[in-house]
C-alpha atoms as a PDB file:
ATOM      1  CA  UNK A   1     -13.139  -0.959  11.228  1.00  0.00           C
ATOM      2  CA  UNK A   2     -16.224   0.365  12.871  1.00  0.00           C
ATOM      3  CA  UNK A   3     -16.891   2.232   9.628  1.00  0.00           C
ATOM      4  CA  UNK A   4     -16.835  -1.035   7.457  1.00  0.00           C
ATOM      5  CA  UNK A   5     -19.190  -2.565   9.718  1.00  0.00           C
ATOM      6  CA  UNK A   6     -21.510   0.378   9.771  1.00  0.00           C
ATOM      7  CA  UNK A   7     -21.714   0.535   6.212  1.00  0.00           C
ATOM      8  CA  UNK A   8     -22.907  -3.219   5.710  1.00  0.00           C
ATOM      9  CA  UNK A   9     -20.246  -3.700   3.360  1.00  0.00           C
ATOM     10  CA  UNK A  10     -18.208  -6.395   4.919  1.00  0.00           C
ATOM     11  CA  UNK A  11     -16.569  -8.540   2.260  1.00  0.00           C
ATOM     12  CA  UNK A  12     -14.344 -11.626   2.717  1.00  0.00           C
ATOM     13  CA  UNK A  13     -10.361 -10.193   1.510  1.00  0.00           C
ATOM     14  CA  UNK A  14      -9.054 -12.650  -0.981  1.00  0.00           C
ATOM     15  CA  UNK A  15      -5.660 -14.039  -1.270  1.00  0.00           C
ATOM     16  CA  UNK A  16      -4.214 -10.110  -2.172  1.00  0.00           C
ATOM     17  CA  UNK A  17      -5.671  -8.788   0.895  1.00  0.00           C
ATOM     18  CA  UNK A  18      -8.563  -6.947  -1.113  1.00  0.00           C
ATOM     19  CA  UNK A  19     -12.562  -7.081  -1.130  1.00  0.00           C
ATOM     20  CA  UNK A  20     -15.351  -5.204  -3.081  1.00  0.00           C
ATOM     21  CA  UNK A  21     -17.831  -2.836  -1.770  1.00  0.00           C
ATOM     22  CA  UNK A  22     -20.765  -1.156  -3.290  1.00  0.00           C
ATOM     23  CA  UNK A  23     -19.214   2.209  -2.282  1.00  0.00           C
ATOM     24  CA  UNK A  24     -15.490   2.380  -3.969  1.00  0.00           C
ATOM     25  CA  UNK A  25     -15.159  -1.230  -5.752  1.00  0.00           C
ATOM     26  CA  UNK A  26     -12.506  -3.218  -5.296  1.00  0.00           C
ATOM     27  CA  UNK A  27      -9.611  -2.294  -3.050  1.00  0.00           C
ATOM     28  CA  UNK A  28      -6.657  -3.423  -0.697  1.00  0.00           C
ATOM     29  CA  UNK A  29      -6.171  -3.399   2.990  1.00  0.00           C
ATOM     30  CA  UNK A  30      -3.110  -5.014   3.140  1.00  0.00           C
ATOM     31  CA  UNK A  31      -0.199  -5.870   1.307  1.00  0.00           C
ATOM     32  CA  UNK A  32       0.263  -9.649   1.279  1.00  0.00           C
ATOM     33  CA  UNK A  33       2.548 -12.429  -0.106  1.00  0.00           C
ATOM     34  CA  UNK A  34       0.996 -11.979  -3.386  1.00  0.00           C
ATOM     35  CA  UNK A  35       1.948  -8.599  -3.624  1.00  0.00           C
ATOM     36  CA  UNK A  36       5.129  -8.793  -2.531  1.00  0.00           C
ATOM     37  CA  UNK A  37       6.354 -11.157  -4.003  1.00  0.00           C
ATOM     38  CA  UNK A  38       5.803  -9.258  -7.630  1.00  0.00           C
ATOM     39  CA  UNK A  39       9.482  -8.862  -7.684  1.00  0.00           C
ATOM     40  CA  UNK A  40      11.716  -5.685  -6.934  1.00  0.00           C
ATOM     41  CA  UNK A  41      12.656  -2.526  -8.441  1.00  0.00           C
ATOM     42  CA  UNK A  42      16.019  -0.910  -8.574  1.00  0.00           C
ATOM     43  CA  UNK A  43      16.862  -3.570  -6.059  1.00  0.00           C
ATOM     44  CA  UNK A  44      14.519  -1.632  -3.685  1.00  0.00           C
ATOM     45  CA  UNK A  45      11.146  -3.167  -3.103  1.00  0.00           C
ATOM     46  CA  UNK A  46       8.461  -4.919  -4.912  1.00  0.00           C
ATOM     47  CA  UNK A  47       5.998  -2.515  -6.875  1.00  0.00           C
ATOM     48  CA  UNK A  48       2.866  -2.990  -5.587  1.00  0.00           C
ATOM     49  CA  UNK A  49       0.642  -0.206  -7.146  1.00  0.00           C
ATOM     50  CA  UNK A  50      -0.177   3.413  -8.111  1.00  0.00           C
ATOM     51  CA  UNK A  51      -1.501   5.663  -5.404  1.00  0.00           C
ATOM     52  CA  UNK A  52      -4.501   7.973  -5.846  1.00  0.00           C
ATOM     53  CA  UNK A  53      -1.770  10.598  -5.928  1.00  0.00           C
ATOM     54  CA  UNK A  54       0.108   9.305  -9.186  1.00  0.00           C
ATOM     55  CA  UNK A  55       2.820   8.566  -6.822  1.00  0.00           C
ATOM     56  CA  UNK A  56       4.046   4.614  -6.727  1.00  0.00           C
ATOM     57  CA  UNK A  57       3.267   1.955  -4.231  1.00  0.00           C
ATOM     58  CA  UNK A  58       6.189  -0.470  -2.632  1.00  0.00           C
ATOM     59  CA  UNK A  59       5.403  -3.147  -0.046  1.00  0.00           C
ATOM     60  CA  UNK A  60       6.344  -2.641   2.927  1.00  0.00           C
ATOM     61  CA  UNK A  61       9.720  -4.680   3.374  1.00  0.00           C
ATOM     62  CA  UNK A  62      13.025  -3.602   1.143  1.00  0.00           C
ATOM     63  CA  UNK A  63      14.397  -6.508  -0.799  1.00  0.00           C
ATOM     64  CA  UNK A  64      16.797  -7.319   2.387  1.00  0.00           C
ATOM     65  CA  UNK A  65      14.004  -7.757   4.646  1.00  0.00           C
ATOM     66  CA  UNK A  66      14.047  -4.737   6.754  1.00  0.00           C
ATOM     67  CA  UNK A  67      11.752  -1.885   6.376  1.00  0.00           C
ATOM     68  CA  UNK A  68      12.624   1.654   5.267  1.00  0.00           C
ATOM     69  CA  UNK A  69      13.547   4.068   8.532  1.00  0.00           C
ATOM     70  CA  UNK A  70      13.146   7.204   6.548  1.00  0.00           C
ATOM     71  CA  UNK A  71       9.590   7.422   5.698  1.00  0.00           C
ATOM     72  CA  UNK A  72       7.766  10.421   6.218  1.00  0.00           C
ATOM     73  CA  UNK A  73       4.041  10.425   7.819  1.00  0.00           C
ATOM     74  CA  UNK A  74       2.120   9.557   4.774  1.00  0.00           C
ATOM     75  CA  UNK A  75       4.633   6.420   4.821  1.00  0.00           C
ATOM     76  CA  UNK A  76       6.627   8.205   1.818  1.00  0.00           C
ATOM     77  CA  UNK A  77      10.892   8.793   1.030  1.00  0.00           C
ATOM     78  CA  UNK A  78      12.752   9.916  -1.775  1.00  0.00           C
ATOM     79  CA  UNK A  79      15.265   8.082  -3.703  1.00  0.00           C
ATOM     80  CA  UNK A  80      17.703   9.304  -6.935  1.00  0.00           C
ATOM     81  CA  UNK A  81      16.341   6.003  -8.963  1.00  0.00           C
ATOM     82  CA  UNK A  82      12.889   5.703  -8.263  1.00  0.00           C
ATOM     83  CA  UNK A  83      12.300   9.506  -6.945  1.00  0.00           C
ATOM     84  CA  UNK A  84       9.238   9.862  -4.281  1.00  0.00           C
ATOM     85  CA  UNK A  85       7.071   6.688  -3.679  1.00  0.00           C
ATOM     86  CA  UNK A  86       5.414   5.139  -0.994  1.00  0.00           C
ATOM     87  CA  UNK A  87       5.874   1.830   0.907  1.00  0.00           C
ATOM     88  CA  UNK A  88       2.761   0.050   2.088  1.00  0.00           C
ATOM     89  CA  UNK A  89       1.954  -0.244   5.972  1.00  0.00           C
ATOM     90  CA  UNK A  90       2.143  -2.973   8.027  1.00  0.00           C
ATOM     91  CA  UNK A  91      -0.403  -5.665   7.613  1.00  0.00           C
ATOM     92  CA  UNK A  92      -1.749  -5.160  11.076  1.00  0.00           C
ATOM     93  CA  UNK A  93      -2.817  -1.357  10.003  1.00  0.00           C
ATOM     94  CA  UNK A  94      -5.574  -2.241   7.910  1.00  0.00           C
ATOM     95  CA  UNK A  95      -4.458   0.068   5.212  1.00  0.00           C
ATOM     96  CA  UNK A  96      -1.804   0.518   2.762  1.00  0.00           C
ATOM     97  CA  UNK A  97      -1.471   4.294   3.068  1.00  0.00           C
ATOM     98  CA  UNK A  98      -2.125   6.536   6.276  1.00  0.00           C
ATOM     99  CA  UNK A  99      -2.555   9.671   3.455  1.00  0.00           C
ATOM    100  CA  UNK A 100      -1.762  11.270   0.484  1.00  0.00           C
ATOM    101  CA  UNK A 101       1.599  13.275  -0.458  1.00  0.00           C
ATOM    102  CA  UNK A 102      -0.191  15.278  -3.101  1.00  0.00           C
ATOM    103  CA  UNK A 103      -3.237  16.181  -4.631  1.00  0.00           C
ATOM    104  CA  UNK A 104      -5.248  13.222  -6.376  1.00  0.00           C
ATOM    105  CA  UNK A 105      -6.348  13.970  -9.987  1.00  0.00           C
END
């Protein structure tokens, strides 16, 4: 947060939990009810987005309300329908991702 202020860039988020900045253009900090509510894949999650990575973005909750307990420390799992994808952080984390499984492109 520090940084955001620092740079001058502070924008209101809208209703998806994004803002603009002069520096990387629009982007989300959170996932919110917009997102989520995209509806599920594979009965899993609701896809949410495309990380820098190539690698899918899920929100955070599964479709039965509880949150995956096998994510790895970029917030990553593996599954046979969907293969490896990410689910977003918690709102309160003020990002979607903590990092990146693979190289971006």
């Amino acid at each position: 947060m520090d940084d955001i202020l620092a740079a001058h860039t502070i924008a209101p988020f809208d209703d998806c939990g994004g803002h603009v900045n002069t520096h990387v253009g629009y982007h989300y900090h959170a996932a919110t009810d917009y997102l989520t509510d995209a509806g599920s894949e594979a009965d899993h999650a609701a896809h949410i987005g495309i990380a820098m990575d190539g690698y899918g973005i899920f929100s955070h909750f599964l479709t039965d309300g509880s949150a995956p307990d096998d994510l790895e420390k970029c917030g990553g799992h593996e599954n046979e329908s969907l293969g490896y994808h990410y689910h977003a952080r918690a709102v309160e984390s003020n990002a979607i991702l903590s990092c990146l499984h693979a190289e971006t492109g």
